[in-house]
N, C-alpha and C. Protein backbone atom coordinates (compact mmCIF):
# COMPACT_ATOMS: atom_id res chain seq x y z
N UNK A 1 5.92 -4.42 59.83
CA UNK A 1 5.94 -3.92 58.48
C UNK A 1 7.14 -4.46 57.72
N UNK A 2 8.25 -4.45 58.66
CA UNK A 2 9.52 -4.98 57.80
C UNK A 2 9.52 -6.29 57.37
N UNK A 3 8.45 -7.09 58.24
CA UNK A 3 8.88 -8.51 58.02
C UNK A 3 7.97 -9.24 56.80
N UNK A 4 6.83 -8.24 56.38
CA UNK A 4 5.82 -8.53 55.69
C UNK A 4 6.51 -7.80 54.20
N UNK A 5 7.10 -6.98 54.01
CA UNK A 5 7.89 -6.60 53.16
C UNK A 5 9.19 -7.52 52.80
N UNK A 6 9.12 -8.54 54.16
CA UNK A 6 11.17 -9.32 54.14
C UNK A 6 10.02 -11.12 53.42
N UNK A 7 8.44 -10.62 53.61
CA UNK A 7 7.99 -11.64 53.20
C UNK A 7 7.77 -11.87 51.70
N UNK A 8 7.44 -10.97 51.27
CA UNK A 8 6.78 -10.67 49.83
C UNK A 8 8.13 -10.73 48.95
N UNK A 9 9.05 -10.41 49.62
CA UNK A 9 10.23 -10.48 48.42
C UNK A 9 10.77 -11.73 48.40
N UNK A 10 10.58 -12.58 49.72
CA UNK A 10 10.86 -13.72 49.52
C UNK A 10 10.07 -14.58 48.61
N UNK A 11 8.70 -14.64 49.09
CA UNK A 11 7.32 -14.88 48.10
C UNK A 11 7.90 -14.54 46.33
N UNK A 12 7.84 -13.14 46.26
CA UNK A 12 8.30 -13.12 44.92
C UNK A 12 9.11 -13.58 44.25
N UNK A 13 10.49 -13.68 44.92
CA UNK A 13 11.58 -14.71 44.79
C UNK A 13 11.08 -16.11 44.22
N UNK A 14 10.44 -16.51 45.25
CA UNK A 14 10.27 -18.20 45.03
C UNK A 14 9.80 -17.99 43.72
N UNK A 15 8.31 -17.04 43.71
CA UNK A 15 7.11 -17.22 42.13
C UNK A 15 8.54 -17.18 41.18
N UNK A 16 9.70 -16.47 40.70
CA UNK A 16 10.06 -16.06 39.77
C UNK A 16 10.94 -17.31 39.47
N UNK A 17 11.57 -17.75 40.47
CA UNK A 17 12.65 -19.63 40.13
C UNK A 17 11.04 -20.18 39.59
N UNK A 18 9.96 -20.57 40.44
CA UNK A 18 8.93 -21.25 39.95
C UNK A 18 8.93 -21.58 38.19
N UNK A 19 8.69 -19.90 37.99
CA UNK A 19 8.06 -19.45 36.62
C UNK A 19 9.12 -20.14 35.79
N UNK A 20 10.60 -19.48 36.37
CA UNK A 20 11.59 -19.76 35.27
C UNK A 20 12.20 -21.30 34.81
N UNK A 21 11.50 -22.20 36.27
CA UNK A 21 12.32 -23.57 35.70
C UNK A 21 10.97 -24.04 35.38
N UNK A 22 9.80 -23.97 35.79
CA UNK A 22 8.58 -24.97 35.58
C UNK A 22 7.62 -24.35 34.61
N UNK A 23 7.25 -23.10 34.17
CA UNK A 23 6.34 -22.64 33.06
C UNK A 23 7.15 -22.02 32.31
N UNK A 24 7.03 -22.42 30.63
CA UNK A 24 7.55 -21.55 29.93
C UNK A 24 7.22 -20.32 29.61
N UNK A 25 7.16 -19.32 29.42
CA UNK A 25 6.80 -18.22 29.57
C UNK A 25 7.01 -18.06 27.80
N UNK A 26 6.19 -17.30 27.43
CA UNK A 26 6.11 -16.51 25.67
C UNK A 26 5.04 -17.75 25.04
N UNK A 27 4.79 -17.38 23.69
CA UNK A 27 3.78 -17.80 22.87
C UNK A 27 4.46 -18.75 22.51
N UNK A 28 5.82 -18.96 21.51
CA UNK A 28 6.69 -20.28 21.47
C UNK A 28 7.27 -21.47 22.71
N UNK A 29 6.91 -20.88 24.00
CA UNK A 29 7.52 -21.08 24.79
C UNK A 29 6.94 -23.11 24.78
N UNK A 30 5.35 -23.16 24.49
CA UNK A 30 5.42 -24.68 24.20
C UNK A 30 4.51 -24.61 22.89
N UNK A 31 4.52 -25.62 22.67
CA UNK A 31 4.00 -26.14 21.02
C UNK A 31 2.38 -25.70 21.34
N UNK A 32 1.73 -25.05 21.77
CA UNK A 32 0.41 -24.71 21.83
C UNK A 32 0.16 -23.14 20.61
N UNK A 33 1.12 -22.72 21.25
CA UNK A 33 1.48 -21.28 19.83
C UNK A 33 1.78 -21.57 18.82
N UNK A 34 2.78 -22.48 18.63
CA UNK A 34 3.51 -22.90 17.02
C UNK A 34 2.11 -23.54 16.34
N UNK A 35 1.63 -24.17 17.40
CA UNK A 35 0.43 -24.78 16.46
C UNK A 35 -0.53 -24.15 15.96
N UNK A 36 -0.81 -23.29 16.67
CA UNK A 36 -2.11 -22.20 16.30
C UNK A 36 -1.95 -21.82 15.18
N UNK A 37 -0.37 -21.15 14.87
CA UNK A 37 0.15 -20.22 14.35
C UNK A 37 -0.22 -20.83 13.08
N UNK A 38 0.30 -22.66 12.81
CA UNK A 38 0.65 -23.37 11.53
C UNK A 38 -1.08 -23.50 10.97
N UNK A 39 -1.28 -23.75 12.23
CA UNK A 39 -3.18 -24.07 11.81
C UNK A 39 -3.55 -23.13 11.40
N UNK A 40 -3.64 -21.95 11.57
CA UNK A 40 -4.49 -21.11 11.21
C UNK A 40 -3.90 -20.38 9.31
N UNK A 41 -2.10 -20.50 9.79
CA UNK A 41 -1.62 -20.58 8.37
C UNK A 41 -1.77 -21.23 7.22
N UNK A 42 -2.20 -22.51 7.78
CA UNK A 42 -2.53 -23.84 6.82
C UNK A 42 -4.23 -22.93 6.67
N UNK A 43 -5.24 -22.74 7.40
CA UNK A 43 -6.56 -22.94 6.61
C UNK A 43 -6.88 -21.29 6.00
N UNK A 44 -5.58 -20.54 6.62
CA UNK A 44 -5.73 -19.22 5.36
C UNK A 44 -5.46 -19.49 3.82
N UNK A 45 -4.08 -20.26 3.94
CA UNK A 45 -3.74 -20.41 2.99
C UNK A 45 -4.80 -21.35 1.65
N UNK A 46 -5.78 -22.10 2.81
CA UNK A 46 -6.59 -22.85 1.60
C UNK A 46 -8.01 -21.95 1.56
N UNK A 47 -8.03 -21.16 2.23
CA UNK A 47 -9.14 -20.24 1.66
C UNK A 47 -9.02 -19.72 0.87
N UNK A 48 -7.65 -18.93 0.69
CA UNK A 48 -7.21 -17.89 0.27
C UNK A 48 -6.69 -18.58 -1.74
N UNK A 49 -6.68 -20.04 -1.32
CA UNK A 49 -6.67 -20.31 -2.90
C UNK A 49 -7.55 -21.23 -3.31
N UNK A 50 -8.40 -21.39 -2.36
CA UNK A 50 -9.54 -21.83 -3.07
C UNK A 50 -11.05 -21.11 -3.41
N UNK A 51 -10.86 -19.19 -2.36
CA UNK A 51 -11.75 -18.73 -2.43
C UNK A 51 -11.99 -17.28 -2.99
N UNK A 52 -10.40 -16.62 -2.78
CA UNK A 52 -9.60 -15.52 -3.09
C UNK A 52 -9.63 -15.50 -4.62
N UNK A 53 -8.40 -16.03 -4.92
CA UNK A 53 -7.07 -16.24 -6.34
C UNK A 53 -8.56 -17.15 -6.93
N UNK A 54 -8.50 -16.10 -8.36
CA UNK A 54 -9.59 -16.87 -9.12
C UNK A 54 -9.34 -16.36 -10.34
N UNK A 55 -9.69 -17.05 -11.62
CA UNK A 55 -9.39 -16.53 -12.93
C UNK A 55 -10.73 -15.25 -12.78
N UNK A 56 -10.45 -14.27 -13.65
CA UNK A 56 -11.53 -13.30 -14.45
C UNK A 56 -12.66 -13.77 -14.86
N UNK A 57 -13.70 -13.15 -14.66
CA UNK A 57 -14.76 -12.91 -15.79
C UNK A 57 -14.84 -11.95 -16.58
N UNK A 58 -14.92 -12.69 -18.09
CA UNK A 58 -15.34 -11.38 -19.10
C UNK A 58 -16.65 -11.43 -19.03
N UNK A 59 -16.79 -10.36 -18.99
CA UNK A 59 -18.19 -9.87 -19.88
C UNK A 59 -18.19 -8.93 -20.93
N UNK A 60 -18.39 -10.03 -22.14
CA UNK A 60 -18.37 -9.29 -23.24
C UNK A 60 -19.76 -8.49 -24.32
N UNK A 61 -19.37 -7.74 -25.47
CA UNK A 61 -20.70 -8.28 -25.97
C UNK A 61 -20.85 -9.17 -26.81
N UNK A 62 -19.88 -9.96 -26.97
CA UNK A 62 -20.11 -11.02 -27.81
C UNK A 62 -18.87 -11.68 -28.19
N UNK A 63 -19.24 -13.11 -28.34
CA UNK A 63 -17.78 -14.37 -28.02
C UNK A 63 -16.88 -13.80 -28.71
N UNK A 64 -16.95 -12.62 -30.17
CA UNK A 64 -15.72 -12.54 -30.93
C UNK A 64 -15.25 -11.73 -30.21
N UNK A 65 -15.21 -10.71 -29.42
CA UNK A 65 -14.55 -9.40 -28.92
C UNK A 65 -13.81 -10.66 -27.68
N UNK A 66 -14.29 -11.47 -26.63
CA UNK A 66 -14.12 -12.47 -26.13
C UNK A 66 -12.54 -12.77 -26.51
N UNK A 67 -13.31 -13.83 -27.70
CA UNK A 67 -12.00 -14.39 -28.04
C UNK A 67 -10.63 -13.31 -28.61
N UNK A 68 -11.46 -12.55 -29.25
CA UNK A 68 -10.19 -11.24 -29.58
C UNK A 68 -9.32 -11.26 -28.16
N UNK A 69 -9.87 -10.98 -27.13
CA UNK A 69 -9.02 -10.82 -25.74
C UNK A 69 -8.69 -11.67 -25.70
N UNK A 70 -9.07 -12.92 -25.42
CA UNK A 70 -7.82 -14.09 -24.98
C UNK A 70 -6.92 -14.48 -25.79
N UNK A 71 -6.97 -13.82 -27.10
CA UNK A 71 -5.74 -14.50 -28.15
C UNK A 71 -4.75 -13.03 -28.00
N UNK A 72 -5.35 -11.90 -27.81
CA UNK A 72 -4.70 -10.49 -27.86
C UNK A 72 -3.53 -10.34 -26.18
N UNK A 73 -4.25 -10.68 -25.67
CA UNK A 73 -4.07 -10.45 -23.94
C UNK A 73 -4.69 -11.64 -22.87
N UNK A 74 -3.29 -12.60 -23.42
CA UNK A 74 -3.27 -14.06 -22.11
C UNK A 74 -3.99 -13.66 -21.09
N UNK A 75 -3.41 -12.65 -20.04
CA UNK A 75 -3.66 -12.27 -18.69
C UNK A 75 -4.77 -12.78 -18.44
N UNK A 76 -5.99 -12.64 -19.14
CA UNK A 76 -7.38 -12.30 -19.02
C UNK A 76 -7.47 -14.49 -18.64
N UNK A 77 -6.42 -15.06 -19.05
CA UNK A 77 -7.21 -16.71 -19.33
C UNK A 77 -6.44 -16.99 -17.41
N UNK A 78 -5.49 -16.06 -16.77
CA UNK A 78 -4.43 -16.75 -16.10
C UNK A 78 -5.52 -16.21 -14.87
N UNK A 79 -4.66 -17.14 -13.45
CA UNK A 79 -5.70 -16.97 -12.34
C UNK A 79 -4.99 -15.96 -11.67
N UNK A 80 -5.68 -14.77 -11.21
CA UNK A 80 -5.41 -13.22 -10.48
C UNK A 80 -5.22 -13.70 -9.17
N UNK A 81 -3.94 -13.54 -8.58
CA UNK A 81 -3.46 -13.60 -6.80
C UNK A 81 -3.73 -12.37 -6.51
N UNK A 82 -4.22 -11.69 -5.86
CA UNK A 82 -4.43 -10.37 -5.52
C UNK A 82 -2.99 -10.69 -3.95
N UNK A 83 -2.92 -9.57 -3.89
CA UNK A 83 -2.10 -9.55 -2.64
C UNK A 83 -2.46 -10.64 -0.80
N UNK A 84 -1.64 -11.58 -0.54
CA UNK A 84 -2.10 -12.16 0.18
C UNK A 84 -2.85 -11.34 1.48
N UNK A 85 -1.71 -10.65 1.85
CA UNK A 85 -2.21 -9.89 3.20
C UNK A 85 -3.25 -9.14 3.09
N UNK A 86 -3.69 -8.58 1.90
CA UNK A 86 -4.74 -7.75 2.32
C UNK A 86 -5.49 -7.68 0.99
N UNK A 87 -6.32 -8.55 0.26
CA UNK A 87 -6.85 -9.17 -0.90
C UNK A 87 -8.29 -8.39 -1.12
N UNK A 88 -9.03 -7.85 0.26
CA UNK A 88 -9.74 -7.16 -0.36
C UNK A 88 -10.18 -5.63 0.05
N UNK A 89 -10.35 -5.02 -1.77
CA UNK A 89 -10.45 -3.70 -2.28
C UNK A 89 -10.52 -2.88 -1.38
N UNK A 90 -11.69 -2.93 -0.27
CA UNK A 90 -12.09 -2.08 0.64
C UNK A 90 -10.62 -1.74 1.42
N UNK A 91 -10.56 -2.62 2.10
CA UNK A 91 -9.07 -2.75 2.61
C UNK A 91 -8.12 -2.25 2.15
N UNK A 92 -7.48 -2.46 0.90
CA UNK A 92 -6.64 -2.00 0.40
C UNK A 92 -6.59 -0.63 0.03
N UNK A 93 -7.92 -0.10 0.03
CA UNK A 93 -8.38 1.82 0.22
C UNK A 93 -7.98 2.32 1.03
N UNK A 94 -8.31 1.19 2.34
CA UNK A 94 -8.02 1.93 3.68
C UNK A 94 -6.56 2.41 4.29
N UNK A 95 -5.73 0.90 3.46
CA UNK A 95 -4.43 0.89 4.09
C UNK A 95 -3.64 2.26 3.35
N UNK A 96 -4.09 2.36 1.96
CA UNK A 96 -3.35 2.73 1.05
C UNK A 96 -2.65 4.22 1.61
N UNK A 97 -3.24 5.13 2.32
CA UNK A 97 -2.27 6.25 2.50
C UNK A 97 -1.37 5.84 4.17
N UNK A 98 -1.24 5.17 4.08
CA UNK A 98 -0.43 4.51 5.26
C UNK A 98 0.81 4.01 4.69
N UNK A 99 0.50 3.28 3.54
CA UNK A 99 1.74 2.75 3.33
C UNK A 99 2.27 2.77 1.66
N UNK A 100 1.98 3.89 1.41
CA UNK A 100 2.73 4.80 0.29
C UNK A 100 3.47 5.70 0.47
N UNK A 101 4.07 5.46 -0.73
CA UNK A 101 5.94 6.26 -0.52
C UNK A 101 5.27 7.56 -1.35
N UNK A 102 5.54 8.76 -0.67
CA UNK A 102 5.29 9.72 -1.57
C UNK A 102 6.80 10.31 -2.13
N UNK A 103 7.34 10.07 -3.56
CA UNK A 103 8.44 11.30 -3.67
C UNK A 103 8.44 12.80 -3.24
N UNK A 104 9.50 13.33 -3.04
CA UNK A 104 9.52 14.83 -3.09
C UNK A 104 9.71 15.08 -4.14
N UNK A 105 8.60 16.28 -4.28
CA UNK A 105 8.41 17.48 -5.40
C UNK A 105 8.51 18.48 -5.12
N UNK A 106 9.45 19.27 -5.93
CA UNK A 106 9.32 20.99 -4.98
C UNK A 106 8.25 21.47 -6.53
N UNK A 107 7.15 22.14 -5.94
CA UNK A 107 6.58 23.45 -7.09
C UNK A 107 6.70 24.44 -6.70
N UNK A 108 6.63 24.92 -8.01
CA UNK A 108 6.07 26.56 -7.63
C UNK A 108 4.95 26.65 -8.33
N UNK A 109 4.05 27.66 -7.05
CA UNK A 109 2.69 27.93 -7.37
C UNK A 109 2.35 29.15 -8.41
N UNK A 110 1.46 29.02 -8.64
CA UNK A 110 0.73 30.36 -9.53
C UNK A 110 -0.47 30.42 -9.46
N UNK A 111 -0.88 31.64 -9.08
CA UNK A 111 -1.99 31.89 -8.70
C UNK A 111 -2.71 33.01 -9.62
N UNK A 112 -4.05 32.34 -10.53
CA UNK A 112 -4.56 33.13 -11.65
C UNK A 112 -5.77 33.56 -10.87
N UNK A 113 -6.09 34.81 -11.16
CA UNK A 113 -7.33 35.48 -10.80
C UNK A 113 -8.18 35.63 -11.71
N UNK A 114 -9.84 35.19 -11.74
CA UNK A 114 -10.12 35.02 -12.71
C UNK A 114 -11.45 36.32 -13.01
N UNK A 115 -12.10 36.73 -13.78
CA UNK A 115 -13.31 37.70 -13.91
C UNK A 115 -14.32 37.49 -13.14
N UNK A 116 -14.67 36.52 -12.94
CA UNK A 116 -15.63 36.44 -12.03
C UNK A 116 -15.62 36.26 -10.51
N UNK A 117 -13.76 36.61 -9.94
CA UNK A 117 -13.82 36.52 -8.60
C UNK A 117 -12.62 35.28 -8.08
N UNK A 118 -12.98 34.19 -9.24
CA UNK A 118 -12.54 32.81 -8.86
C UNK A 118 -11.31 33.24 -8.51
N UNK A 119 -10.17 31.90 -8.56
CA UNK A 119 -8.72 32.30 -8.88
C UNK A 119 -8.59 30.51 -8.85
N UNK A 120 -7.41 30.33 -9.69
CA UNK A 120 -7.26 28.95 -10.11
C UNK A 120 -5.56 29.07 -9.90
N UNK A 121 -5.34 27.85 -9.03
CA UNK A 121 -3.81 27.60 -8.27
C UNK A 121 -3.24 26.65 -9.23
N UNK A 122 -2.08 26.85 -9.87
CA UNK A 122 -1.37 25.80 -10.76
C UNK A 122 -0.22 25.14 -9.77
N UNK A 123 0.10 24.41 -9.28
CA UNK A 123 1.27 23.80 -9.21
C UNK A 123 2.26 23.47 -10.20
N UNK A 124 3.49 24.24 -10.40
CA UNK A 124 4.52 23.76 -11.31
C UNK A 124 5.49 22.83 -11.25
N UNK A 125 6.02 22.17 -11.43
CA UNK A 125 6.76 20.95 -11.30
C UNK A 125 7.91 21.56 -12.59
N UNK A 126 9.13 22.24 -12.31
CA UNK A 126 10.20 22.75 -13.55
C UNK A 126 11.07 21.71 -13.34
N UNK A 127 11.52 20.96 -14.49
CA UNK A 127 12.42 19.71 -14.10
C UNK A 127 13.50 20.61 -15.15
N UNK A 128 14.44 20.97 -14.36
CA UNK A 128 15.90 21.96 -14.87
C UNK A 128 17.14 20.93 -15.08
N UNK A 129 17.10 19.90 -14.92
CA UNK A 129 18.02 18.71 -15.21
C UNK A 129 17.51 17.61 -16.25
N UNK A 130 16.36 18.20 -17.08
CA UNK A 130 15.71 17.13 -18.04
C UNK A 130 17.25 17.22 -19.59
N UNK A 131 17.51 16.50 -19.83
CA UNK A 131 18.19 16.30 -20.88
C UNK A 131 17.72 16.10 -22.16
N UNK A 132 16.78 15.85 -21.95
CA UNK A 132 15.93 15.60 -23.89
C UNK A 132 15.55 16.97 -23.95
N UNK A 133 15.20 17.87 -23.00
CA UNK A 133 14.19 19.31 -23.31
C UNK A 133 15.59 20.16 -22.34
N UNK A 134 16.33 20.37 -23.10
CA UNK A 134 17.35 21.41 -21.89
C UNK A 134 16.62 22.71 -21.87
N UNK A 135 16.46 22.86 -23.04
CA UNK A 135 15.66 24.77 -23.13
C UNK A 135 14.17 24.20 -22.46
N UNK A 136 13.47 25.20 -21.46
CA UNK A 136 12.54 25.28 -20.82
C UNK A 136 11.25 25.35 -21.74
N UNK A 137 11.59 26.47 -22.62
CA UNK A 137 10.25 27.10 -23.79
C UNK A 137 10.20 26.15 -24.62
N UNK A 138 11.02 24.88 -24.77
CA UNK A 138 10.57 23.65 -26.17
C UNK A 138 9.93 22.77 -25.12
N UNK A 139 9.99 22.41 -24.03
CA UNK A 139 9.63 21.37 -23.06
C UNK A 139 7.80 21.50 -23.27
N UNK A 140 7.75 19.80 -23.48
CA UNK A 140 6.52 19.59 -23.53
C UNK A 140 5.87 19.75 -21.92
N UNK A 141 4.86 20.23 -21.67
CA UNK A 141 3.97 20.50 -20.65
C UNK A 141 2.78 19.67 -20.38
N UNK A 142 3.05 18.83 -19.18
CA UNK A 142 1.57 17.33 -19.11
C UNK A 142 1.06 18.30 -18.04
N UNK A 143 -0.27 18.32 -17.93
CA UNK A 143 -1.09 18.74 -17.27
C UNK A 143 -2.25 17.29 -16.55
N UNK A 144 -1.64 17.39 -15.35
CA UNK A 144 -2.20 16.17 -14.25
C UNK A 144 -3.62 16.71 -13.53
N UNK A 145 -4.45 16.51 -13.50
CA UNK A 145 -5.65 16.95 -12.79
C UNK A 145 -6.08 15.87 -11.78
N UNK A 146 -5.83 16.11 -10.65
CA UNK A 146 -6.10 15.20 -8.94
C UNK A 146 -7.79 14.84 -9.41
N UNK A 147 -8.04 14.11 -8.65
CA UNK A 147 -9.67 14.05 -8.59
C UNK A 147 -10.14 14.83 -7.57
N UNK A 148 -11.65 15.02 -7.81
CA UNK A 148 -12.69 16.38 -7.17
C UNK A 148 -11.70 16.73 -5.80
N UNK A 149 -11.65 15.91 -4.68
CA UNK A 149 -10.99 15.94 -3.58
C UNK A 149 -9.87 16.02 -3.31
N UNK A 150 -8.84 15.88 -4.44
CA UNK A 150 -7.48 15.98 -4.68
C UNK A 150 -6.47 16.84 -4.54
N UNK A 151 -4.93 16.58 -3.94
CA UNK A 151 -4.40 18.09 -4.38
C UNK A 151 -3.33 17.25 -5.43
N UNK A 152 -2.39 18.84 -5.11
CA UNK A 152 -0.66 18.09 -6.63
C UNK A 152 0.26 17.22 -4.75
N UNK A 153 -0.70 16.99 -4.14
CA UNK A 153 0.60 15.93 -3.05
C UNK A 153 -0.29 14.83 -3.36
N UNK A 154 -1.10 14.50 -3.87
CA UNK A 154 -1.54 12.97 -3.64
C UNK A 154 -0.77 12.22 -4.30
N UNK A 155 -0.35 11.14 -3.44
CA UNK A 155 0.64 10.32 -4.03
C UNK A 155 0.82 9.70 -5.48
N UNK A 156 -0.16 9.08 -6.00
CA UNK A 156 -0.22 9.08 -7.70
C UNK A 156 0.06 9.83 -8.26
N UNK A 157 -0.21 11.29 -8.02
CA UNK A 157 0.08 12.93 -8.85
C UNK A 157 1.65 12.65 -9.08
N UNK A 158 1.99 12.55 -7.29
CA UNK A 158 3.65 12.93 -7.05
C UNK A 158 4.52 11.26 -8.08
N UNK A 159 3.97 10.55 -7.80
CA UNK A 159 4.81 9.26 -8.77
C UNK A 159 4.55 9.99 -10.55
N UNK A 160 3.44 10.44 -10.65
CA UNK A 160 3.19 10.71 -12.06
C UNK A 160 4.57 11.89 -12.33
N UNK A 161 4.73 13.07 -11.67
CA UNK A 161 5.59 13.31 -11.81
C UNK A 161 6.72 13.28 -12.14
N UNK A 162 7.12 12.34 -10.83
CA UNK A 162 8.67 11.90 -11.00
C UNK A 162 9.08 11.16 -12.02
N UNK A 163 8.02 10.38 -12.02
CA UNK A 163 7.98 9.38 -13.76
C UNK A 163 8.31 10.07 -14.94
N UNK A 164 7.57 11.58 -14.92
CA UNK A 164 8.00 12.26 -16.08
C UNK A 164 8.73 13.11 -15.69
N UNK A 165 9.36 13.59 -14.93
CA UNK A 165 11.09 13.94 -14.79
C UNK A 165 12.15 13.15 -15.38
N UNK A 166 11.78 11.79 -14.75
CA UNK A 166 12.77 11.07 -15.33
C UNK A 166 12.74 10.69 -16.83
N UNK A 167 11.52 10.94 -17.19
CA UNK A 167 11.33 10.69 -19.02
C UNK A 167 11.67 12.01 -19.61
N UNK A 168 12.44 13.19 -18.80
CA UNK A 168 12.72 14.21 -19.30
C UNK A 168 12.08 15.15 -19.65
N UNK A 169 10.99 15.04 -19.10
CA UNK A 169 9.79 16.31 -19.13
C UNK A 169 10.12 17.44 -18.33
């Protein structure tokens, strides 16, 4: 038993000098990776601008509203890069609550009871450091409504917010 154990470590020994002077070991280790890497970079990159990145279509109802836009708003004549890494829509749904920053918001809730049973939850957002509205009772009041599935944390709500904190709401 000892000697088959005094064997294998020798065995292993040798494999590991083997590995370390005669195979490179890792994906860079020889030009078979770097190449993949450049190849496959090179024929994204020409898909991606010859099949991706494309000017707009209008559809108008008619050439004057048309031309109204392209003399009103360039954008519409220039060619749209959508994001390289992840260019399409579906995708970009999927990733999207993964890799959004949500601010902190503290509210306070209120909870209305209504005649027929209901009760309807307000989230408040009091911004007590606004400088254009110091008094609370002159402060203009935006009312944000989430979509059907929505709450006041979905991340657009919470940027809409902070946006108007900082505009002194």
């Amino acid at each position: 038993m000892q000697r088959l154990a005094m064997d294998l470590r020798l065995l292993s020994r040798e494999l590991a000098l083997y590995l370390e002077h005669q195979v490179r070991v890792g994906f860079f280790g020889s030009g078979v990776g770097l190449s993949l890497i450049l190849g496959f970079s090179v024929a994204y990159a020409f898909y991606y601008l010859s099949s991706i990145a494309k000017k707009p279509q209008l559809v108008t109802g008619g050439e004057n509203f048309s031309r109204f836009l392209q003399d009103h708003c360039p954008v519409v004549t220039e060619t749209y890069y959508p994001t390289v890494w992840c260019w399409e829509s579906r995708g970009q749904t999927l990733l999207r609550p993964f890799i959004t920053a949500k601010p902190l918001v503290q509210y306070r809730n209120e909870l209305i009871k209504t005649a027929d049973g209901g009760q309807i939850s307000l989230d408040w957002s009091d911004n007590n450091n606004s400088s254009c509205y110091v008094d609370a009772s002159t402060r203009p009041t935006i009312l944000l409504l989430p979509g059907l599935t929505g709450t006041s944390k979905e991340s657009y709500i919470l940027h809409m917010i902070r946006l108007s904190e900082e505009l002194g709401y």
